[in-house]
Protein backbone atom coordinates (compact mmCIF):
# COMPACT_ATOMS: atom_id res chain seq x y z
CA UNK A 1 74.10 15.35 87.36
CA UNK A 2 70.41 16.28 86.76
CA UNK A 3 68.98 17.40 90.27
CA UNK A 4 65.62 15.23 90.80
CA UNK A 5 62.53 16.38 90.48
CA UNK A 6 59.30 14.55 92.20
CA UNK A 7 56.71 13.80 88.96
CA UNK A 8 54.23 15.08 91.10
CA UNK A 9 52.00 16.65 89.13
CA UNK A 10 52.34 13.81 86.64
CA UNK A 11 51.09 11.24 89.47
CA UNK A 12 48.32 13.57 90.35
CA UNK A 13 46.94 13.65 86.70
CA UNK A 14 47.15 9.95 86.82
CA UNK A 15 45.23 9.39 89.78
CA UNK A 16 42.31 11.71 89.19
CA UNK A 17 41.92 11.72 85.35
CA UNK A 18 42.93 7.86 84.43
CA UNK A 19 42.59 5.79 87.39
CA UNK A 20 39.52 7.53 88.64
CA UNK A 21 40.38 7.76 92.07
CA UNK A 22 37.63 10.08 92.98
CA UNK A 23 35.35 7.20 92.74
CA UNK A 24 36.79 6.18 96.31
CA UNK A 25 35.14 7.49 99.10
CA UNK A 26 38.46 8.49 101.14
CA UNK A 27 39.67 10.01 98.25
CA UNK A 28 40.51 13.98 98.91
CA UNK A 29 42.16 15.94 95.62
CA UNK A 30 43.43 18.78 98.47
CA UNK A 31 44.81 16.22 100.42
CA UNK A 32 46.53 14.10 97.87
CA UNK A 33 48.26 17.07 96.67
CA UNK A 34 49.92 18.50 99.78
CA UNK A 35 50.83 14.90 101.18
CA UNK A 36 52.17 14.62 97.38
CA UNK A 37 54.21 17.91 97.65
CA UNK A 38 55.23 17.63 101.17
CA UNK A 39 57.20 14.22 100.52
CA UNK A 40 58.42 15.66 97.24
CA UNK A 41 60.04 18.25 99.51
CA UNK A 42 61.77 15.74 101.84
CA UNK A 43 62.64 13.43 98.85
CA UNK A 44 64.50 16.20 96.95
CA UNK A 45 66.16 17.58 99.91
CA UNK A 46 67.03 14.28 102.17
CA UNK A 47 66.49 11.52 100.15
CA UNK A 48 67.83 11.73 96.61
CA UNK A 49 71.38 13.45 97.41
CA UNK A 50 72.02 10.42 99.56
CA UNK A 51 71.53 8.26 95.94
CA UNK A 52 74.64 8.55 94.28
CA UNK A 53 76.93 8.64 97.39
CA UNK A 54 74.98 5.43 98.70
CA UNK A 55 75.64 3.20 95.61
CA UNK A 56 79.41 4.29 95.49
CA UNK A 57 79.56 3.21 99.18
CA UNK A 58 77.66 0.83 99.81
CA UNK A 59 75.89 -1.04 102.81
CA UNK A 60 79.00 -3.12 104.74
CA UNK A 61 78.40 -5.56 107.58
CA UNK A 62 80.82 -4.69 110.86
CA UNK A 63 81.23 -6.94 113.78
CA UNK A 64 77.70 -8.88 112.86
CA UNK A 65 75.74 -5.92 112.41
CA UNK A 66 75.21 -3.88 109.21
CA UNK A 67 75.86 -0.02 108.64
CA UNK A 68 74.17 1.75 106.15
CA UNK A 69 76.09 4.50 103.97
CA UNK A 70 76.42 7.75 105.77
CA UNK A 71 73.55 9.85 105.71
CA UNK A 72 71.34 7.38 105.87
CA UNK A 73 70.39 7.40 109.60
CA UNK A 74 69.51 11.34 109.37
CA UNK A 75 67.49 11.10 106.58
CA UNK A 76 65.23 7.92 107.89
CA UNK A 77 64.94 10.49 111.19
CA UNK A 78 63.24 12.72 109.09
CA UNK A 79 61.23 10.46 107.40
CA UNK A 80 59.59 8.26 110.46
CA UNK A 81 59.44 11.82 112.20
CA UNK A 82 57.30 13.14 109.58
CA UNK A 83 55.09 9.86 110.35
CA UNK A 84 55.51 9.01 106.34
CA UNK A 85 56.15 5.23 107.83
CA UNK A 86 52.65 5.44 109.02
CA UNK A 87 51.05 7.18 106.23
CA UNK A 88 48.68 4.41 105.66
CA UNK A 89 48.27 2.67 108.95
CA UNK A 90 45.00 3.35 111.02
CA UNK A 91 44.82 6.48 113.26
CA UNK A 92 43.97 3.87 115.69
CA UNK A 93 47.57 2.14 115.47
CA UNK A 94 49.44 5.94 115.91
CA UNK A 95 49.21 6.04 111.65
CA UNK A 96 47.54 8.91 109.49
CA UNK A 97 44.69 6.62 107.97
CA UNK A 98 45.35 7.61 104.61
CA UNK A 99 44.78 6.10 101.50
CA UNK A 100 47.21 3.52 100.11
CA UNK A 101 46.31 4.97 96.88
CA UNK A 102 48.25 8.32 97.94
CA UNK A 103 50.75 6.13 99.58
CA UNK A 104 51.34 4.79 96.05
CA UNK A 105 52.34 8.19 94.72
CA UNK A 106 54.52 8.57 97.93
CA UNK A 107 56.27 5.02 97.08
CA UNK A 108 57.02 6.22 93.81
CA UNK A 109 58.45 9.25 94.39
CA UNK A 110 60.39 7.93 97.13
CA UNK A 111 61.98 4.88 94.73
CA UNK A 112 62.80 7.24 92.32
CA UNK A 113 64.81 9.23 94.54
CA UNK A 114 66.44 6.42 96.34
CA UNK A 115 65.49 3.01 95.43
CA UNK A 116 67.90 1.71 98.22
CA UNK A 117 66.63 3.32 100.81
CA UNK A 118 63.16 3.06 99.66
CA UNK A 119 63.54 -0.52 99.43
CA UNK A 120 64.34 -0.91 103.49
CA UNK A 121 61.68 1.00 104.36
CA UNK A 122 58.73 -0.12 102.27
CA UNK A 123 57.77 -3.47 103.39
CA UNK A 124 55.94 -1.57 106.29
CA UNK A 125 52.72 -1.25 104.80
CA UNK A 126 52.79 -4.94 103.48
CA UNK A 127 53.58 -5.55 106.96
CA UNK A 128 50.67 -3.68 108.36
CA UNK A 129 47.84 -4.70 106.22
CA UNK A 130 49.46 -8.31 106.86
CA UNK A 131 48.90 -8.06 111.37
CA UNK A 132 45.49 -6.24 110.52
CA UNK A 133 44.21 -9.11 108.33
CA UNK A 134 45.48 -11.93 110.37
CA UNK A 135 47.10 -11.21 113.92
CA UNK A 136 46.00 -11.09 117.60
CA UNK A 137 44.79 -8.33 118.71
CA UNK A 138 48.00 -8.39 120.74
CA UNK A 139 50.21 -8.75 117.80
CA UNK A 140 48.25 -5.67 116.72
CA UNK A 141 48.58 -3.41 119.56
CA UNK A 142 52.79 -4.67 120.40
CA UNK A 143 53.66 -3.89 116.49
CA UNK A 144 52.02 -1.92 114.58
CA UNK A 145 52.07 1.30 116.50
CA UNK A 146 55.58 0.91 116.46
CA UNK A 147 55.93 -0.20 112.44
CA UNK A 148 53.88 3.26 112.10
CA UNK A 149 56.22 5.44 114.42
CA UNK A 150 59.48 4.29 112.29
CA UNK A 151 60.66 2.68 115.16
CA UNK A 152 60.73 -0.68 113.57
CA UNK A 153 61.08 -1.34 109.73
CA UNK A 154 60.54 -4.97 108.34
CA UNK A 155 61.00 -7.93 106.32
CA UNK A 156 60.14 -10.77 104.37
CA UNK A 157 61.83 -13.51 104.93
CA UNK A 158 60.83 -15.85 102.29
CA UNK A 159 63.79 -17.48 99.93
CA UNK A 160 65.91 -19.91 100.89
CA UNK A 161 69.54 -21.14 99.35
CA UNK A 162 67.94 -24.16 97.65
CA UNK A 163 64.09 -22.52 97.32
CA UNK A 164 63.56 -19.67 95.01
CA UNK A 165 60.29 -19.78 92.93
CA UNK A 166 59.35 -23.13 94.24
CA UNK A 167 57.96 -22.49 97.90
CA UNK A 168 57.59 -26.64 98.11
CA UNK A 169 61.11 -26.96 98.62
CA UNK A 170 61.44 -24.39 101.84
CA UNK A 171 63.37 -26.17 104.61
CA UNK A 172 63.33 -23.80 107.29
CA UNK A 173 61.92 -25.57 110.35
CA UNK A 174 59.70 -23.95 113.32
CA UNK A 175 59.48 -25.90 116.12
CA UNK A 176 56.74 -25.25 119.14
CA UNK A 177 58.54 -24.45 122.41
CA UNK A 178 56.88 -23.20 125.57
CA UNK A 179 53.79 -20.75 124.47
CA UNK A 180 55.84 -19.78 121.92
CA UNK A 181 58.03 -20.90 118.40
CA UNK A 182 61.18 -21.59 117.96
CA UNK A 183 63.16 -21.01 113.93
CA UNK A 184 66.21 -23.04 112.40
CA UNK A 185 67.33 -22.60 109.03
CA UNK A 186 69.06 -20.21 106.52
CA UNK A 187 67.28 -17.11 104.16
CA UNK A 188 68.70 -15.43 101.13
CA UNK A 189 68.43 -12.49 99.32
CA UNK A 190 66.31 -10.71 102.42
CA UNK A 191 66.00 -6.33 101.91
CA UNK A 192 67.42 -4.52 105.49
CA UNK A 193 67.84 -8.14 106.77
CA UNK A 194 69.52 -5.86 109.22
CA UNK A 195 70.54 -1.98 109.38
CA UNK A 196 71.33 0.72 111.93
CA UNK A 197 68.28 3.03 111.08
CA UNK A 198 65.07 1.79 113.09
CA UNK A 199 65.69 1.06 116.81
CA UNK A 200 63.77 -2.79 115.80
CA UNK A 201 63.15 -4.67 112.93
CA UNK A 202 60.18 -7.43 112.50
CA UNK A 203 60.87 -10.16 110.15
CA UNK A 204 57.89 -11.84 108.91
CA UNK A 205 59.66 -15.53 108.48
CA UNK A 206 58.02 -18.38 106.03
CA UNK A 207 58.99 -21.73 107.64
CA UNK A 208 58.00 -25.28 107.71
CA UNK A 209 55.94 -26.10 110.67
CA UNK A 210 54.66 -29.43 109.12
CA UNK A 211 55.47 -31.99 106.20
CA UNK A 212 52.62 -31.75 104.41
CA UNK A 213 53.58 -30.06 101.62
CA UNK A 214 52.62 -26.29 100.87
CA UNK A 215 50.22 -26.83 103.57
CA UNK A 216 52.90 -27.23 105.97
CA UNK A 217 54.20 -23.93 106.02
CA UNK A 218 53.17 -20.79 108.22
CA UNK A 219 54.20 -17.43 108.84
CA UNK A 220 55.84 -15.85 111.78
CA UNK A 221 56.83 -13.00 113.60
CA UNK A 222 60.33 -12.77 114.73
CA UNK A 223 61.74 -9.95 116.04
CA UNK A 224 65.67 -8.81 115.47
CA UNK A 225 67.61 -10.63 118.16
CA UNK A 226 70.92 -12.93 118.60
CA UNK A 227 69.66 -15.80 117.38
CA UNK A 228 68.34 -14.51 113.87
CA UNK A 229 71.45 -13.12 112.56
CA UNK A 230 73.41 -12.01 108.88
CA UNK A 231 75.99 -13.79 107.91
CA UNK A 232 76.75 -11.84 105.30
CA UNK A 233 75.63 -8.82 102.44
CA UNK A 234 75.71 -9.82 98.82
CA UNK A 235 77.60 -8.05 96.22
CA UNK A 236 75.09 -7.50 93.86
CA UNK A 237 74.82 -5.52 90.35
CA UNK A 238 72.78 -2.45 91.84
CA UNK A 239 70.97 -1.08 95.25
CA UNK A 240 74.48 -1.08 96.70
CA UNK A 241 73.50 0.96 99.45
CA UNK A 242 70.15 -1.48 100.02
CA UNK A 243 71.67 -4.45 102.37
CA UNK A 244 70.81 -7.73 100.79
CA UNK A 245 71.41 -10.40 103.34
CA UNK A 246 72.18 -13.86 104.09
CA UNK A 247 70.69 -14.72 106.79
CA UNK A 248 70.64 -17.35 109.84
CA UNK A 249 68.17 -18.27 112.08
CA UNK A 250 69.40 -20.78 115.24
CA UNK A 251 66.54 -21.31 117.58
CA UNK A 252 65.20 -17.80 117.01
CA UNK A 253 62.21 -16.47 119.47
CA UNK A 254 58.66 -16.38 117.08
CA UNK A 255 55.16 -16.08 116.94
CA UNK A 256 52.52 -17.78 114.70
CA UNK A 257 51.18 -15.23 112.47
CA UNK A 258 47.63 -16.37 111.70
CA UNK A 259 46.73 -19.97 111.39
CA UNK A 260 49.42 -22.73 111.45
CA UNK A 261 49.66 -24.26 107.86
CA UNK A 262 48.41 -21.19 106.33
CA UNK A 263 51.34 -19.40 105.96
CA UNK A 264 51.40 -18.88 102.03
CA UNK A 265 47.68 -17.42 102.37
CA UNK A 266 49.12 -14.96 104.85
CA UNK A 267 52.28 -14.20 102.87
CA UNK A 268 50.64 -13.05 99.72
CA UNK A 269 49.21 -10.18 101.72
CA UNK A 270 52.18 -8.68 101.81
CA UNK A 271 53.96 -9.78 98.19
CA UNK A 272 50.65 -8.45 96.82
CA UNK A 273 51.65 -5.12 98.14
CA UNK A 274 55.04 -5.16 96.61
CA UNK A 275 54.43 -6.83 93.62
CA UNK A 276 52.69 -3.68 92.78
CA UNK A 277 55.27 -1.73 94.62
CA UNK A 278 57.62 -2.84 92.47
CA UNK A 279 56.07 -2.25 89.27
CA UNK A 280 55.96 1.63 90.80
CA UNK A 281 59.57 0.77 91.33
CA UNK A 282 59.97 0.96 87.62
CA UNK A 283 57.86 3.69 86.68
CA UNK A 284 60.02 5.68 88.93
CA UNK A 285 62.98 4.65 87.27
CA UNK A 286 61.35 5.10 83.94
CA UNK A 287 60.24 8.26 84.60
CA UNK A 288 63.83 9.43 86.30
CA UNK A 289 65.73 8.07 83.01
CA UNK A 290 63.31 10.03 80.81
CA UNK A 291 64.21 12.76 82.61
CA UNK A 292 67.74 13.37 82.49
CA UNK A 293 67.60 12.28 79.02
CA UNK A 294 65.69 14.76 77.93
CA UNK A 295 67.51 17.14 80.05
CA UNK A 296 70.87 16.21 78.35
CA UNK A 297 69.37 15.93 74.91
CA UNK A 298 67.65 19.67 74.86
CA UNK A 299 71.10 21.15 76.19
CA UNK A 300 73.62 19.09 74.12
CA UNK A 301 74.38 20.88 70.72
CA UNK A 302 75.02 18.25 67.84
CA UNK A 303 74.70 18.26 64.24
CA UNK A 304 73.24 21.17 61.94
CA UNK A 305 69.85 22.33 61.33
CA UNK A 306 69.09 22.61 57.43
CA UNK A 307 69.81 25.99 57.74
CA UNK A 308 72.93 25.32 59.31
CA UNK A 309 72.94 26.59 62.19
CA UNK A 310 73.64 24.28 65.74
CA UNK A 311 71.14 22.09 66.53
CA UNK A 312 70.47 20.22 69.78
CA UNK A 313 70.40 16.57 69.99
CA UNK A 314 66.53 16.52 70.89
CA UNK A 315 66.15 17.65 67.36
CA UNK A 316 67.55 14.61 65.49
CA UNK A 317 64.24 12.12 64.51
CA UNK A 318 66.07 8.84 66.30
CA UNK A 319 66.67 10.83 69.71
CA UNK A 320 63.42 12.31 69.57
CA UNK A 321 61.74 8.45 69.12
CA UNK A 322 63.80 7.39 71.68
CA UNK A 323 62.39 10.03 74.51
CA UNK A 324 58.46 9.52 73.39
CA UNK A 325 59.23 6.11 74.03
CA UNK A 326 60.54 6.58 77.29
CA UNK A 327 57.77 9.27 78.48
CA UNK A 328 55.57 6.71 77.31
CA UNK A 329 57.01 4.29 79.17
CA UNK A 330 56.47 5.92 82.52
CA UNK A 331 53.18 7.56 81.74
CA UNK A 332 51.96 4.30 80.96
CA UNK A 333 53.15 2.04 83.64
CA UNK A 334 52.39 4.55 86.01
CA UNK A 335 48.54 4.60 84.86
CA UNK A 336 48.59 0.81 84.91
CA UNK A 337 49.40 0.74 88.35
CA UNK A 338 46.75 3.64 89.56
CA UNK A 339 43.91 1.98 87.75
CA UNK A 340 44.73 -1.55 89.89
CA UNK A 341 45.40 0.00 92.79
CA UNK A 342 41.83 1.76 92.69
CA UNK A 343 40.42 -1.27 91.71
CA UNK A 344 41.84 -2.73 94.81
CA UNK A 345 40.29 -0.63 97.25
CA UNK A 346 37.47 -0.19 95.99
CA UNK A 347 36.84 -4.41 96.02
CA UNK A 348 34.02 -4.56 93.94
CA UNK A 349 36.11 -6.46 91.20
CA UNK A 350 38.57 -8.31 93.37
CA UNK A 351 39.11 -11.39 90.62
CA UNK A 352 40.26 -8.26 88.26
CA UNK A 353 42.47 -6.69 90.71
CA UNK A 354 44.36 -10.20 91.08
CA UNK A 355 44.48 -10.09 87.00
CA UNK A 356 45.75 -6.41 87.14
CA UNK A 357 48.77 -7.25 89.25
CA UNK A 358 50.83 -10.08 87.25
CA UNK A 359 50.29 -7.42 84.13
CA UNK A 360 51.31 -4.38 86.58
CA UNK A 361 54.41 -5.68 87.77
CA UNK A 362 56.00 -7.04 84.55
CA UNK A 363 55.48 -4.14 82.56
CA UNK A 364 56.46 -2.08 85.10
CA UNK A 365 59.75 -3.19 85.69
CA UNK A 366 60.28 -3.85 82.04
CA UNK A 367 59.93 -0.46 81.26
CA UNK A 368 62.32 0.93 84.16
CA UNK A 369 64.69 -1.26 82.48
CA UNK A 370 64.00 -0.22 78.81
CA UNK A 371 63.89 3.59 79.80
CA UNK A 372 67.21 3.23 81.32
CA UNK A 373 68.87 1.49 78.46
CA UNK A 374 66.99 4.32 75.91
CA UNK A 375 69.05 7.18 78.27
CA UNK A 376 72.29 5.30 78.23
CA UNK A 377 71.71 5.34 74.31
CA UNK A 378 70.63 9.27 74.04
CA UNK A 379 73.07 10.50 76.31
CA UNK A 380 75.87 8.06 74.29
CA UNK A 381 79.27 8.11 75.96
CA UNK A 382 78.34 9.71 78.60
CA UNK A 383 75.28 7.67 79.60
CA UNK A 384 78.23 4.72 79.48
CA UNK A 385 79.90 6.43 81.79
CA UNK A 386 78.96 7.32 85.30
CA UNK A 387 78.38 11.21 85.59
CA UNK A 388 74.78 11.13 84.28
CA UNK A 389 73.37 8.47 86.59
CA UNK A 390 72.03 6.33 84.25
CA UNK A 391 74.34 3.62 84.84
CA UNK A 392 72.88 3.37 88.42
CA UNK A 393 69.58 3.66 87.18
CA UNK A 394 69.90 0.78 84.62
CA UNK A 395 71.54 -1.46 87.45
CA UNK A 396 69.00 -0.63 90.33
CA UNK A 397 66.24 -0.88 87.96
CA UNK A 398 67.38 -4.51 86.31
CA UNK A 399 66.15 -6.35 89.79
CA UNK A 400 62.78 -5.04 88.96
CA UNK A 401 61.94 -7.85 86.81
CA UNK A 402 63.37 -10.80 88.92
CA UNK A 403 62.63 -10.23 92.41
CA UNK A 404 58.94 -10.75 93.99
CA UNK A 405 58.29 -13.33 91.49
CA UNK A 406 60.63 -13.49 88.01
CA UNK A 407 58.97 -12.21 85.12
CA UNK A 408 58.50 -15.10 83.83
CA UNK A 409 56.24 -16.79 86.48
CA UNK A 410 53.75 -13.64 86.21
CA UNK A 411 53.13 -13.86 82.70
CA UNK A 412 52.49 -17.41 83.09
CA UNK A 413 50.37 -16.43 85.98
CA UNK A 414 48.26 -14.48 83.82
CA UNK A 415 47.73 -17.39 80.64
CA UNK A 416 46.88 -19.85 83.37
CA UNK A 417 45.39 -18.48 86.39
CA UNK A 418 44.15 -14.95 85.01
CA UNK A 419 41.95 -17.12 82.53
CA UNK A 420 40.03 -19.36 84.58
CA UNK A 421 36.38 -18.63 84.70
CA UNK A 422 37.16 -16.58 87.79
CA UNK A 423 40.05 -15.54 86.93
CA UNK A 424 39.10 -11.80 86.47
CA UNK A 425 39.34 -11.55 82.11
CA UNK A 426 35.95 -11.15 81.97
CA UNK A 427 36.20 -7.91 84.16
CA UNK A 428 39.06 -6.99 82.47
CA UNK A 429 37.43 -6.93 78.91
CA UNK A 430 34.68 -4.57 80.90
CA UNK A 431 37.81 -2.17 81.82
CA UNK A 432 39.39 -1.94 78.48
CA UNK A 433 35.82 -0.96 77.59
CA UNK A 434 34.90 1.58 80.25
CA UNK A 435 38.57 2.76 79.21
CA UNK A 436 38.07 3.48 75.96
CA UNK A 437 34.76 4.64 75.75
CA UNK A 438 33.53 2.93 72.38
CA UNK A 439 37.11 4.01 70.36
CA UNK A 440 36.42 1.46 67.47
CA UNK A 441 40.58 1.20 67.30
CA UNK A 442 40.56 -0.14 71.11
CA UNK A 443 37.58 -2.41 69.94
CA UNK A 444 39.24 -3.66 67.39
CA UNK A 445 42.22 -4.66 69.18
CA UNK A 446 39.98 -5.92 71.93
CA UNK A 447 38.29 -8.32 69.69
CA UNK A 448 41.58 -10.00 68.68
CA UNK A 449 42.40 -9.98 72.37
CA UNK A 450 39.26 -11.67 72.54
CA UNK A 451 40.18 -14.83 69.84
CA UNK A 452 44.00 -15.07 71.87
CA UNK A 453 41.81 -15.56 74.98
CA UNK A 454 39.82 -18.39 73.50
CA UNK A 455 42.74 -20.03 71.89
CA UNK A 456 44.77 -20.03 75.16
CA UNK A 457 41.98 -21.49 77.22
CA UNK A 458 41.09 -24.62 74.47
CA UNK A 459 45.44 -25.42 73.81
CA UNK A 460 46.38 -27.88 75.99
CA UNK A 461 49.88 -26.66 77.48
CA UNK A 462 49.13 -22.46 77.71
CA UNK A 463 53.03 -22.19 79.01
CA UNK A 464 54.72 -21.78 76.24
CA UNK A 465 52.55 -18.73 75.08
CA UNK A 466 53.00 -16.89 77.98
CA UNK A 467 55.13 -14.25 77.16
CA UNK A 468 53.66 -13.78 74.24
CA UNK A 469 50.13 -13.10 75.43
CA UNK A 470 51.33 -11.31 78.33
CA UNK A 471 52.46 -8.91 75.66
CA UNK A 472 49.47 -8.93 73.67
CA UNK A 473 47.38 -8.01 77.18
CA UNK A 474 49.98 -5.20 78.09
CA UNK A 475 49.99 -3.74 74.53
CA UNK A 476 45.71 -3.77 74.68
CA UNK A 477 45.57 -2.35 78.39
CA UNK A 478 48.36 0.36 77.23
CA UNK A 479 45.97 1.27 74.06
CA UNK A 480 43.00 1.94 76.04
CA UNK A 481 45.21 3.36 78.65
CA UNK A 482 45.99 6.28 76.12
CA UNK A 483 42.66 6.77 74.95
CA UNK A 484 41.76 8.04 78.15
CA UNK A 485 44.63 9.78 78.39
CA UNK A 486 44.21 11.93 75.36
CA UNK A 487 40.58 12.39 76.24
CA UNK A 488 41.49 13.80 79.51
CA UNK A 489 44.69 15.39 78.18
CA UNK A 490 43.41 18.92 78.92
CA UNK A 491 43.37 18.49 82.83
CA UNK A 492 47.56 17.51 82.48
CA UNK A 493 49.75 20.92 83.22
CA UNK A 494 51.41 20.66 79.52
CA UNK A 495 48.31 19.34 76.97
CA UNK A 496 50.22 19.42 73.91
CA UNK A 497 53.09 17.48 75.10
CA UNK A 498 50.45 14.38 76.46
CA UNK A 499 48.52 14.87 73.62
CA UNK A 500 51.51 14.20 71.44
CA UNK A 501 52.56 11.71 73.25
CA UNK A 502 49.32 9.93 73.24
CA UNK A 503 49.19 10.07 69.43
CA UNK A 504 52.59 8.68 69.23
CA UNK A 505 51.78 5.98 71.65
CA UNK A 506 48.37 5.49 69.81
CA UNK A 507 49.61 5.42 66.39
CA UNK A 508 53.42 4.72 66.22
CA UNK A 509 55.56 5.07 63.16
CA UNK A 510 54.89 2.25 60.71
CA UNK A 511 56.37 1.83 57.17
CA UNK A 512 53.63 2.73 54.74
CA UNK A 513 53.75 -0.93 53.12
């Protein structure tokens, strides 16, 4: 199996030369690298050997309580000892204050060494920018030093056996009781419901204080105890070694999170954060597919040059088309994500930041996917079989595009929602502009962009064309995307192989009809 290697210097080029992440005034190039390269280290070494041995495994629930594969334990040790849990929370709280935009590189390298594992630990930031926006000052003080010190891990309790997408039909009940809250009801499909890592875990619980609709539900805190409970771990198609669970909550000691009946206002905070997360998700898997694919391919000998001498399989046209595309893939979902997530802190275009994230995650996790399925088809029989790793990385990958909203209910986020007068398409048209610097092919394309725009706002049901202009905005944002890439192509460690890229992904081969 192909060792992994951290894309480090990829994510760096990235930040700096697309996203523009020197325009934020935390932002320290000296500092982004060694935090970069220090979690690389403890990735290679900890993280990603536990991969492969975790998914064969898997997470098993014993006597009520869950135990993650072995090796797991240790390697979380290392990582809330290294204060990487806290890498974004306030120096205040016990965290290192840094920027989530460096957390972002630290997310992806950590999902592409272990998905599973990164999946249990990365609704702590979510979880953090959630108590700093809208709990007590005691909720503060009792959690988030502690969510920072790895000592507690959490989750998001939001899905229920009979609501999925529609949050209306959540049946969970809170109930006042003393000072305090009291939780009934059932949760599905809920990441390191429990696990024998962190000494605590916080679950941040949707649940129906009220009748009145969506305004009838509010968010709580509820820490692990007897009464919230699993009652069992899914068998699922990937993250084998990530314990989905089932979930029961009978009576369970809470806390009101922010103000009652404003519970969906106070959840977003944190599906925000891994909405994008798990667009990063599947640039890491893109990228990590890409990789031992072209490993494989520039080793394997197949076929005969026209001189007729061995030839490797990187040298046949198809296999070649088939690692651009992946490359392009992750180089391009990557820079998506960057570009929103500076957008984000920075907060002067907030309305495009909210358009950003829809496209973000369902390209994103579309392309982990389609990278994965390209390196099962390079590496042939054996990327069928399960030597290589791609299998695992197809199957850990596919949940990308379903979970934290199905695909399908972001792209018809963006035709309804994202189009509105303040919806954030007017900034975006300014991006793909300040992108692409006055390339009359981006202008072009942005001017058709511009007629799709006007046609979905004037039909009467938008639906329907969802997908379809989703596709239209991803293939636009990806153009321009490249155009600065190639422009800044020089500052990359290998120029010729971005800039080849870039003309591939600029100008792809077309029939000459």
């Amino acid at each position: 199996m192909t060792p992994f290697t951290a894309p480090k210097d990829d994510i760096l080029f990235s930040l700096r030369h697309v996203a523009g992440a020197r325009r934020l005034a935390d932002w320290d190039d000296d500092m982004a690298a060694d935090v970069l390269g220090h979690f690389a280290q403890l990735a290679e070494g900890a993280m990603a050997p536990l991969n492969a041995p975790g998914d064969a495994k898997g997470a098993r629930l014993e006597n009520g309580r869950v135990r993650m594969p072995d090796g797991f334990g240790a390697a979380y040790s290392q990582l809330a000892e290294g204060g990487w849990q806290g890498l974004a929370a306030p120096e205040l709280f016990g965290g290192m204050g840094l920027s989530p935009v460096i957390g972002a590189g630290v997310s992806e390298i950590f999902s592409g060494a272990n998905h599973a594992m990164q999946m249990v630990c990365n609704l702590v930031p979510g979880a953090i920018s959630t108590l700093l926006r809208f709990g007590t000052e005691a909720q503060q003080q009792a959690w988030i030093p502690r969510l920072a010190s790895g000592e507690v891990l959490s989750t998001m309790c939001l899905t229920e056996p009979e609501a999925g997408s529609d949050l209306s039909a959540i049946r969970t009940r809170a109930r006042r009781s003393g000072d305090g809250w009291r939780i009934d009801g059932e949760k599905i499909f809920i990441s390191g419901g429990d696990q024998d890592m962190s000494e605590d875990i916080l679950h941040l619980v949707l649940a129906r204080s009220g009748d009145d609709g969506l305004r009838g539900l509010s968010l709580f805190l509820c820490p692990r105890q007897a009464e919230a409970h699993v009652t069992r771990i899914e068998e699922k198609l990937g993250l084998h070694a990530s314990p989905t669970c089932h979930m029961a909550f009978d009576g369970a000691k809470a806390e009101l999170l922010g103000e009652e009946g404003a519970g969906l206002k106070a959840m977003f905070t944190l599906m925000n954060h891994a909405r994008i997360d798990v667009a990063l998700q599947g640039a890491a898997h893109a990228t990590r597919a890409a990789h031992i694919a072209s490993a494989y391919a520039n080793e394997r000998k197949q076929g005969r040059r026209p001189d007729g001498s061995a030839a490797r399989l990187a040298e046949h046209a198809d296999v070649r088309r088939m690692l651009d595309e992946q490359a392009i893939l992750a180089i391009g979902a990557r820079a998506m994500c960057h570009i929103a997530l500076v957008e984000l802190e920075l907060g002067a275009r907030p309305a495009l930041a909210h358009f950003l994230t829809p496209l973000c995650k369902v390209y994103g996790s579309e392309a982990g996917i389609r990278s994965a399925d390209l390196g099962i088809q390079v590496l042939g029989g054996y990327g069928y079989l399960t030597e290589y790793g791609m299998d695992q990385i197809w199957r850990d990958a596919r949940i990308c595009a379903i979970y934290e909203g199905a695909n399908g209910i972001h792209a018809r986020s963006l035709a309804t929602r994202g189009l509105r007068p303040d919806g954030g398409a007017d900034e975006f048209e300014d991006l793909i502009a300040e992108l692409a610097k006055g390339d009359p092919s981006v202008t072009n394309k942005l001017g058709k962009w511009r007629a799709a725009r006007r046609w979905m706002a004037e039909v009467p049901d938008p639906t329907p064309y969802a997908d379809a202009f989703y596709r239209k905005t991803a293939e636009l944002f990806q153009k321009a995307i490249w155009t600065r890439s190639l422009s800044a192509a020089d500052h990359h460690p290998t120029p010729a192989r971005l800039k080849a890229l870039a003309q591939r992904a600029l100008h792809p081969v077309e029939l000459p009809l």
